[in-house]
N, C-alpha and C. Protein backbone atom coordinates (compact mmCIF):
# COMPACT_ATOMS: atom_id res chain seq x y z
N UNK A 1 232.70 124.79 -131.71
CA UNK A 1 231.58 125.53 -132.21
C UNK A 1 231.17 126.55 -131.16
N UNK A 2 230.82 127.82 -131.24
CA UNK A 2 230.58 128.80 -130.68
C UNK A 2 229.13 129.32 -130.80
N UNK A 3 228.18 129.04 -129.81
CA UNK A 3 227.33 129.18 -129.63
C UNK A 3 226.63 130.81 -129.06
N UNK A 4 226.16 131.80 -129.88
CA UNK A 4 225.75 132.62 -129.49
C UNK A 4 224.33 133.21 -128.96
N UNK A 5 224.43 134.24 -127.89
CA UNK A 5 223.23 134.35 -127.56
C UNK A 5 222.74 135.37 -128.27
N UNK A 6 221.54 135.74 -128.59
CA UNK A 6 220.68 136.42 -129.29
C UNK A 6 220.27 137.66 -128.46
N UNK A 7 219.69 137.10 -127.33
CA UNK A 7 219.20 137.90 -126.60
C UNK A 7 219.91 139.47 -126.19
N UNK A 8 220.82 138.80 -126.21
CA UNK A 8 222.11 140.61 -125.42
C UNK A 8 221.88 141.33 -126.86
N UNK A 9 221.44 141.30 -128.17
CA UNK A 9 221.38 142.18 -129.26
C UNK A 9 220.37 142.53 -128.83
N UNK A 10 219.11 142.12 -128.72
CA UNK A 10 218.10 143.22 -128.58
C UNK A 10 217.86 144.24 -127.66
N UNK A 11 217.79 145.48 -127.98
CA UNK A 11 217.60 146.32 -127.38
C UNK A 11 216.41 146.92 -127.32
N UNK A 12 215.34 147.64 -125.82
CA UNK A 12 214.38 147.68 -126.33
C UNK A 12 214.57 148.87 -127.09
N UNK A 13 212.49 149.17 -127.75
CA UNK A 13 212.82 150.27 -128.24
C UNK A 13 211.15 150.79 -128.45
N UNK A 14 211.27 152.11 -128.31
CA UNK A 14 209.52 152.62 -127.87
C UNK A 14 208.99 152.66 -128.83
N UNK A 15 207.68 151.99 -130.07
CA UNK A 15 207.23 152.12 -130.68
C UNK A 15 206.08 153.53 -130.71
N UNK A 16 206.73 154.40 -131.54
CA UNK A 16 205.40 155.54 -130.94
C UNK A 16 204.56 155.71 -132.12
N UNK A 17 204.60 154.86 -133.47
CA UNK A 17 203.39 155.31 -134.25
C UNK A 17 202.07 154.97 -133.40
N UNK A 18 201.71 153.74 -132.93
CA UNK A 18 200.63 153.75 -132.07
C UNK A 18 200.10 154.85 -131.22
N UNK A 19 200.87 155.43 -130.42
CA UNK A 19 200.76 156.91 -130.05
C UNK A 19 200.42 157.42 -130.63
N UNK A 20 201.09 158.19 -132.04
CA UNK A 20 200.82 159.14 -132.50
C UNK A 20 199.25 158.69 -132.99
N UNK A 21 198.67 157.75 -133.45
CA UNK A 21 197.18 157.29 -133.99
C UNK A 21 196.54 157.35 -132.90
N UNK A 22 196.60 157.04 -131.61
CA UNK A 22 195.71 157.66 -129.97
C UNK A 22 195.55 159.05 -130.38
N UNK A 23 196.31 159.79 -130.45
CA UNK A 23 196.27 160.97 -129.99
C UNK A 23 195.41 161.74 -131.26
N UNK A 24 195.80 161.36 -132.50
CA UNK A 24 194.85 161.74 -133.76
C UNK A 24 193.86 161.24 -133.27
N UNK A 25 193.58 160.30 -132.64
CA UNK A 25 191.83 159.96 -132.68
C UNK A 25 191.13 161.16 -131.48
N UNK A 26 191.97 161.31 -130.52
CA UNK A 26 191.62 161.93 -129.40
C UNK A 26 191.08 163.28 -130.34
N UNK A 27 192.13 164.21 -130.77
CA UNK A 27 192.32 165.35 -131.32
C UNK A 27 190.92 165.47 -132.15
N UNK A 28 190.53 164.46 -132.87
CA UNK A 28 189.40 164.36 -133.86
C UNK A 28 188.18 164.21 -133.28
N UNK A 29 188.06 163.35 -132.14
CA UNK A 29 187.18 163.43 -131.43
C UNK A 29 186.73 164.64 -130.77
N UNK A 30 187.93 164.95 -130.40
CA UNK A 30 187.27 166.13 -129.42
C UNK A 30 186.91 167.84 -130.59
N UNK A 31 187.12 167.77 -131.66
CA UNK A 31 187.02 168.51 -132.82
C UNK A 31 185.51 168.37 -132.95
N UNK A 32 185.52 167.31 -132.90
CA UNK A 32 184.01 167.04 -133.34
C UNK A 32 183.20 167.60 -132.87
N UNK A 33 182.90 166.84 -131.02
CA UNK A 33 182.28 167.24 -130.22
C UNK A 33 182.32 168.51 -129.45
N UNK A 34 182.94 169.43 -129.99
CA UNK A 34 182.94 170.81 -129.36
C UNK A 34 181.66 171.64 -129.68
N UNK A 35 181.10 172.22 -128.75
CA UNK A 35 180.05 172.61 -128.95
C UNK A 35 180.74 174.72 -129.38
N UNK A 36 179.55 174.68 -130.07
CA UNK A 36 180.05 176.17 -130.71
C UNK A 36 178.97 177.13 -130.36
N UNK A 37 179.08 178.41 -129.95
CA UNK A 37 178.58 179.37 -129.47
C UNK A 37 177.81 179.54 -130.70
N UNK A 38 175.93 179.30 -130.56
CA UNK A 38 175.48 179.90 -131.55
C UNK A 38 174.91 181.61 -132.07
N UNK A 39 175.52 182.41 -131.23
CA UNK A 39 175.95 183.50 -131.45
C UNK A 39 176.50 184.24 -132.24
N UNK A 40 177.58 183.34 -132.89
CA UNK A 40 179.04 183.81 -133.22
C UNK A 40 178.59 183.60 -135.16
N UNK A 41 177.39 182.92 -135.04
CA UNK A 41 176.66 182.74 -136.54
C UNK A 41 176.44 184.03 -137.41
N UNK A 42 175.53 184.33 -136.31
CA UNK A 42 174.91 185.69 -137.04
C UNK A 42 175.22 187.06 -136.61
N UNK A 43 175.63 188.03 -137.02
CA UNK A 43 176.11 188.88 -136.64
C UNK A 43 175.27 190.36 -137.07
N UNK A 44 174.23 190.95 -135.61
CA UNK A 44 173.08 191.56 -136.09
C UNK A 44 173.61 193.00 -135.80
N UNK A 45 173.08 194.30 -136.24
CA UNK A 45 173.42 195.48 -136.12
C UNK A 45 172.17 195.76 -135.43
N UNK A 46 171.46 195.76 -134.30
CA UNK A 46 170.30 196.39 -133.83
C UNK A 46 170.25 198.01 -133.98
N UNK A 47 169.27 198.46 -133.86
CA UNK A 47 168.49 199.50 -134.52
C UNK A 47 168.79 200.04 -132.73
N UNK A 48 168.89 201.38 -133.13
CA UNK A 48 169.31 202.02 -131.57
C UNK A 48 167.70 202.80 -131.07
N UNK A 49 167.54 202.47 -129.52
CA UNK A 49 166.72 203.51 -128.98
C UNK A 49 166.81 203.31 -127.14
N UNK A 50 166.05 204.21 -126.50
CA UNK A 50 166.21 204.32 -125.39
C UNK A 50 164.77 203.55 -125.01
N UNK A 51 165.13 202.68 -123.77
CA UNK A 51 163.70 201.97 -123.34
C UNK A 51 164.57 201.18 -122.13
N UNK A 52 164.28 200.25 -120.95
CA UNK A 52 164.48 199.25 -120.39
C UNK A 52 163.37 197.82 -121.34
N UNK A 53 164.33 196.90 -121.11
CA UNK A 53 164.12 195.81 -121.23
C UNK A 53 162.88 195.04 -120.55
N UNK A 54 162.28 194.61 -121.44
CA UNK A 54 160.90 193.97 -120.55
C UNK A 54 160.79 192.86 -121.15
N UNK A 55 161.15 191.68 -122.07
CA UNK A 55 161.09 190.12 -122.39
C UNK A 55 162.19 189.81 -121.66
N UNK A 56 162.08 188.86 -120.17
CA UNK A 56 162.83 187.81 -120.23
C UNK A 56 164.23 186.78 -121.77
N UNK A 57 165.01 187.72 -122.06
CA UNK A 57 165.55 186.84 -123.37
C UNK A 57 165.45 185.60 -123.06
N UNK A 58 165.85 184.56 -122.43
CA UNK A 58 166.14 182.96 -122.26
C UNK A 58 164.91 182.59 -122.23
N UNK A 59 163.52 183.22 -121.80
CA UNK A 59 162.12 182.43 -121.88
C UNK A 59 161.49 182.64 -123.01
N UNK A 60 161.85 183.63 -123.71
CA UNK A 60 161.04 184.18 -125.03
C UNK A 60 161.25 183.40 -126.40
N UNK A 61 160.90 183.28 -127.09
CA UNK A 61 160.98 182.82 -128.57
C UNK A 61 161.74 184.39 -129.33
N UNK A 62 162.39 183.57 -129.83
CA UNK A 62 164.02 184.45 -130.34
C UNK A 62 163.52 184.15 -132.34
N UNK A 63 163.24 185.81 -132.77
CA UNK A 63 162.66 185.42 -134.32
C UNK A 63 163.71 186.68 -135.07
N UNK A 64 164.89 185.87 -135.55
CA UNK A 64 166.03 186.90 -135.95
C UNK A 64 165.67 187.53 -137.42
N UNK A 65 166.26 188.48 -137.73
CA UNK A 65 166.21 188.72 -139.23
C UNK A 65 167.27 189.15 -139.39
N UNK A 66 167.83 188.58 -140.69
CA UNK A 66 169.37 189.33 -140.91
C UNK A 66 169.57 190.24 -141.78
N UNK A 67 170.91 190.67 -142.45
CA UNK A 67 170.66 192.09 -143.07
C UNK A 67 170.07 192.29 -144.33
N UNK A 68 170.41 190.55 -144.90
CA UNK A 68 169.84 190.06 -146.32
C UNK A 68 168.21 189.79 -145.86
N UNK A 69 167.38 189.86 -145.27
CA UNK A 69 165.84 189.51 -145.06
C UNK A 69 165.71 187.84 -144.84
N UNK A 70 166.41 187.28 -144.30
CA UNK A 70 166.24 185.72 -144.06
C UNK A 70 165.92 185.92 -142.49
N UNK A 71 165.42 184.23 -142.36
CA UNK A 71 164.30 184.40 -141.03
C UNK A 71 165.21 183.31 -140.36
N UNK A 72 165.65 183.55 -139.10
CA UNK A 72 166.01 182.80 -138.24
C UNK A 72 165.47 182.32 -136.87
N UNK A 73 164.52 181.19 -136.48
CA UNK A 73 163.42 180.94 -135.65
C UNK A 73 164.20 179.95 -134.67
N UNK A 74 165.05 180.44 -133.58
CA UNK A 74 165.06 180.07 -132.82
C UNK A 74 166.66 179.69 -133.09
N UNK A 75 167.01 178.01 -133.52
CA UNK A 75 168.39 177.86 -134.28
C UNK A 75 168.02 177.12 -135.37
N UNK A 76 166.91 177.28 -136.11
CA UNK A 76 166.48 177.10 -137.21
C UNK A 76 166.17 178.00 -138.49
N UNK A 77 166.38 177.93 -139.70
CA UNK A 77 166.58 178.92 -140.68
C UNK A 77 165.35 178.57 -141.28
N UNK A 78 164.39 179.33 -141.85
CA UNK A 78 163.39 179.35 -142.74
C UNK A 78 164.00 179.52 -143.89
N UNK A 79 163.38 178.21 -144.80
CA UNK A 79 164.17 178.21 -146.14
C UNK A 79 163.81 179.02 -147.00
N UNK A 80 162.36 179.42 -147.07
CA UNK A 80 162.01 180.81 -147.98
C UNK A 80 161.51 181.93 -147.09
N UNK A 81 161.36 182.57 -147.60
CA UNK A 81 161.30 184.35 -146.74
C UNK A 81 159.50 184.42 -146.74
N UNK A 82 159.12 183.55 -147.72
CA UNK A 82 157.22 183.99 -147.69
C UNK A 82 156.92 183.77 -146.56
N UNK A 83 155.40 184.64 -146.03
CA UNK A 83 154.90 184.43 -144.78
C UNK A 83 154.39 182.84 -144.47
N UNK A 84 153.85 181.97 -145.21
CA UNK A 84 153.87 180.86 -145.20
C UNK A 84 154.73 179.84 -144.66
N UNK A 85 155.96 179.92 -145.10
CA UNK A 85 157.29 179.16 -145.05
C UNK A 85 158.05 179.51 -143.42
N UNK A 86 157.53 181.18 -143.22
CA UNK A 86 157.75 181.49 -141.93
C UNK A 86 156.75 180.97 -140.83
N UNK A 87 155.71 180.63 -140.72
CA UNK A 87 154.63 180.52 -140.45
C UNK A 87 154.95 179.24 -139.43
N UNK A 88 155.33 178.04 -140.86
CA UNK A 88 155.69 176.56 -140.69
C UNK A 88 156.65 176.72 -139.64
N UNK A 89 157.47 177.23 -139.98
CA UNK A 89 159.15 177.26 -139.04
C UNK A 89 159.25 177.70 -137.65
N UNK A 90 157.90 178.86 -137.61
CA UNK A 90 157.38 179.05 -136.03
C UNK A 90 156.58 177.93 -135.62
N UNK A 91 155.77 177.33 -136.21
CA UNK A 91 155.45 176.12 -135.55
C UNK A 91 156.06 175.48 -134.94
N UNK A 92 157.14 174.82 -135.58
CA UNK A 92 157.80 173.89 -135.76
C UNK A 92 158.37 174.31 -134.59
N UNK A 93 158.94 175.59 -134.23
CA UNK A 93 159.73 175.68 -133.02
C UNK A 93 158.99 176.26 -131.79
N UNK A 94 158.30 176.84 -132.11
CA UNK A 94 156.94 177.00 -130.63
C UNK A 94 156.02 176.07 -130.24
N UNK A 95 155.71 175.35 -131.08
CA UNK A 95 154.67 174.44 -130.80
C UNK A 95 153.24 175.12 -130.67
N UNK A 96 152.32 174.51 -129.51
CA UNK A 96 151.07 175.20 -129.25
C UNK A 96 150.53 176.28 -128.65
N UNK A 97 152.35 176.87 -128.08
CA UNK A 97 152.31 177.79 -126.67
C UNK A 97 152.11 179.55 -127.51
N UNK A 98 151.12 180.12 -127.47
CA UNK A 98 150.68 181.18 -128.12
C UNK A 98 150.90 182.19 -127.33
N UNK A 99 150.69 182.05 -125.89
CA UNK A 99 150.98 182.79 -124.94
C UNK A 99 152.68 183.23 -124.75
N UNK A 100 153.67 182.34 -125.18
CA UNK A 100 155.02 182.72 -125.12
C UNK A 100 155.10 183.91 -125.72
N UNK A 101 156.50 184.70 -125.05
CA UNK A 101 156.80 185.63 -125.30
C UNK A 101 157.62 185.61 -126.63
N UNK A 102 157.87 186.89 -127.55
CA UNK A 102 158.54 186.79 -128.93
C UNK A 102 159.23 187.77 -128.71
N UNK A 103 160.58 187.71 -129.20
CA UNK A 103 161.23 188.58 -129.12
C UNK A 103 162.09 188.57 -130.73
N UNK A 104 161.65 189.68 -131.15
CA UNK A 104 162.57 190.25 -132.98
C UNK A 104 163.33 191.06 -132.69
N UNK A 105 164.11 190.05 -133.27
CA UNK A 105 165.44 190.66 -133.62
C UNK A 105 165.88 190.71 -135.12
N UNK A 106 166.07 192.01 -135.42
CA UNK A 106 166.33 192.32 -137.04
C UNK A 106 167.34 193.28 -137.05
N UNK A 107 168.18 193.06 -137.37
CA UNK A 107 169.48 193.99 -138.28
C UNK A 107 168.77 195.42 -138.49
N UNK A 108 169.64 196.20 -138.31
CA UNK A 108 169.14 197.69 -138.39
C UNK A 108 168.96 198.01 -140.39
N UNK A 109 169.59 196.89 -141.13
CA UNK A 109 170.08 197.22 -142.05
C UNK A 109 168.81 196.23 -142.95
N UNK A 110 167.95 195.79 -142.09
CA UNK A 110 166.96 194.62 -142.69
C UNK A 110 165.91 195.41 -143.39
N UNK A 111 165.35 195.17 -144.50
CA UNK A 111 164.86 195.63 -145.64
C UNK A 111 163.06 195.92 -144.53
N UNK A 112 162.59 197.12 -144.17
CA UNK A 112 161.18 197.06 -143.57
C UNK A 112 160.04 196.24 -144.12
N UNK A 113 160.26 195.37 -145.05
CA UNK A 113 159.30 194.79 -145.66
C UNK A 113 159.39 193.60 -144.50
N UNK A 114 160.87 192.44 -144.53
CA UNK A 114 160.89 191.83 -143.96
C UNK A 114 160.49 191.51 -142.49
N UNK A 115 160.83 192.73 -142.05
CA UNK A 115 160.11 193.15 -140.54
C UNK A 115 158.53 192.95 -140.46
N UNK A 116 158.22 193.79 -141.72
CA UNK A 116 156.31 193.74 -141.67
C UNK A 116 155.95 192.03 -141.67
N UNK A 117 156.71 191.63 -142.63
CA UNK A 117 156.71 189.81 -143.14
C UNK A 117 156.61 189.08 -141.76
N UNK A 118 157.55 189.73 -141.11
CA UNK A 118 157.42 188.62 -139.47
C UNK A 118 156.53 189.15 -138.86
N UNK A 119 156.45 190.23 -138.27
CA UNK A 119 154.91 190.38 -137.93
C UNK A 119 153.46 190.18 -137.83
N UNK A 120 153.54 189.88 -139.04
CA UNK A 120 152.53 189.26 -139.87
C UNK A 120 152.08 187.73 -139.75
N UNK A 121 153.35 187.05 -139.62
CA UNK A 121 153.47 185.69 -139.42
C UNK A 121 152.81 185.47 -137.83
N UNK A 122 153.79 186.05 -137.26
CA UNK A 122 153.38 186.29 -136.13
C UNK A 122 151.72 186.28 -135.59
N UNK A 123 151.55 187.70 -135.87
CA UNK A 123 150.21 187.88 -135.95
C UNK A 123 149.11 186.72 -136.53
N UNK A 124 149.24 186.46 -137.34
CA UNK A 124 148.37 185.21 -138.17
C UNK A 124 148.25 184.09 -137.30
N UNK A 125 149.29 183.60 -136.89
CA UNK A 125 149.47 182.48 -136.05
C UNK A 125 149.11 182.93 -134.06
N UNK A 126 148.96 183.83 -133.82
CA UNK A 126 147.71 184.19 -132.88
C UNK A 126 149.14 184.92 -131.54
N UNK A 127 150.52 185.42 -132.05
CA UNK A 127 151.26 185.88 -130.68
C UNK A 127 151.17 186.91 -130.48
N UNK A 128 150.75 187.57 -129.16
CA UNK A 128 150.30 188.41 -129.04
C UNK A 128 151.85 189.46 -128.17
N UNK A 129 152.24 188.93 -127.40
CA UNK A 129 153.38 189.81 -127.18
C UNK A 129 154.69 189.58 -127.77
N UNK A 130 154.67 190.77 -128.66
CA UNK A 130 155.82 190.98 -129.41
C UNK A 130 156.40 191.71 -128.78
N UNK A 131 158.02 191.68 -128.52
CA UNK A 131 159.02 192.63 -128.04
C UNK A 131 160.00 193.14 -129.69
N UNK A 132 160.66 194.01 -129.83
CA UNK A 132 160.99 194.15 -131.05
C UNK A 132 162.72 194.87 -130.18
N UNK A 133 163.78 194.22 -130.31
CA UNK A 133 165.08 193.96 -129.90
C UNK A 133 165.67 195.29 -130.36
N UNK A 134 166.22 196.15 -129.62
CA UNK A 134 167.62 197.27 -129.97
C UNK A 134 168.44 197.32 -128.61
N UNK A 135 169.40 198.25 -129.91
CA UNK A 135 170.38 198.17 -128.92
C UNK A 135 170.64 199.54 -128.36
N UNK A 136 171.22 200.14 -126.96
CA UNK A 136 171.22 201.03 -126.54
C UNK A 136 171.87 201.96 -127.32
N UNK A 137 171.30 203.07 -127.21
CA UNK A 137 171.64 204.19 -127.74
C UNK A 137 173.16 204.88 -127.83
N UNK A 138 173.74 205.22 -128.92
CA UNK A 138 175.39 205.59 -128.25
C UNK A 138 175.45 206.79 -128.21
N UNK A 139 175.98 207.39 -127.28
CA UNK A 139 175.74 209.09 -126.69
C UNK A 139 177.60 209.05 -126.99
N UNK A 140 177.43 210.55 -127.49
CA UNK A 140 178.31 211.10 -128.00
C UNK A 140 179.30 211.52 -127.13
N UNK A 141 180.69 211.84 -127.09
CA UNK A 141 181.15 212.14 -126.00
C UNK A 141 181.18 213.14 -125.76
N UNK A 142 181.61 213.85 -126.77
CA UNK A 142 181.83 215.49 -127.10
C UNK A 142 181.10 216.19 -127.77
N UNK A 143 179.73 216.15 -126.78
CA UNK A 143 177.99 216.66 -127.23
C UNK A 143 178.19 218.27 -126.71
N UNK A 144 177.68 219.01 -127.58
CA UNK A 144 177.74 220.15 -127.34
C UNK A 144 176.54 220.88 -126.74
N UNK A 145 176.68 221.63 -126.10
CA UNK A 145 174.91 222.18 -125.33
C UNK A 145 174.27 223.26 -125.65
């Protein structure tokens, strides 16, 4: 009778579905947690003029308007456009500080009503320095004299 060994057949051998499920989890994870430039949201056309800059941007309260008349307070969206609804949404993101600086920012292409609308809000709710956001002027190259 001839007794065989088993062992000399096996050969190893690298299981890589487990791998491949690490690395999907990794991939998904890190998908997740990527933080995204909130910049890249809204995309404003400022209204051109000549001036230097006088709000601090990073200390100021940031009150966007876009080209459709929607109100963007900070990284929060006001769900209706009434001065009311805007009102709430500056609360909500200023708190009690009246003295902070405001800085509007509205699309060159934003309906002037909406502009008056934040103002207004503004005003009602007691901020007194408003900065109103453009962008530098574009000088022509081939200006004639």
């Amino acid at each position: 009778m001839r007794i065989r060994d088993h062992r000399a057949d096996d050969e190893p051998e690298i299981n890589l579905i487990p791998l491949i499920d690490v690395v999907l989890c990794l991939i998904i994870f890190f998908v997740i947690t990527t933080t995204f430039e909130s910049r890249s949201v809204l995309k404003l056309e400022l209204p051109q003029a000549n001036g230097e800059p006088s709000v601090d941007p990073s200390k100021a309260l940031t009150l966007l308007v876009n080209a459709d008349g929607r109100y963007f307070v900070g990284d929060r969206e006001s769900l209706r456009t009434d001065v009311e609804s805007l009102k709430r949404t500056i609360v909500d993101v200023a708190g009690d500080d009246r003295e902070r600086a405001v800085l509007l920012r509205a699309d060159a292409r934003t309906p002037h009503q909406a502009v008056v609308t934040a103002l207004d809000a503004l005003g009602q709710l007691g901020f007194h320095k408003v900065s109103i956001a453009t962008a530098p002027e574009q000088r022509a190259s081939g200006r004639l004299r």
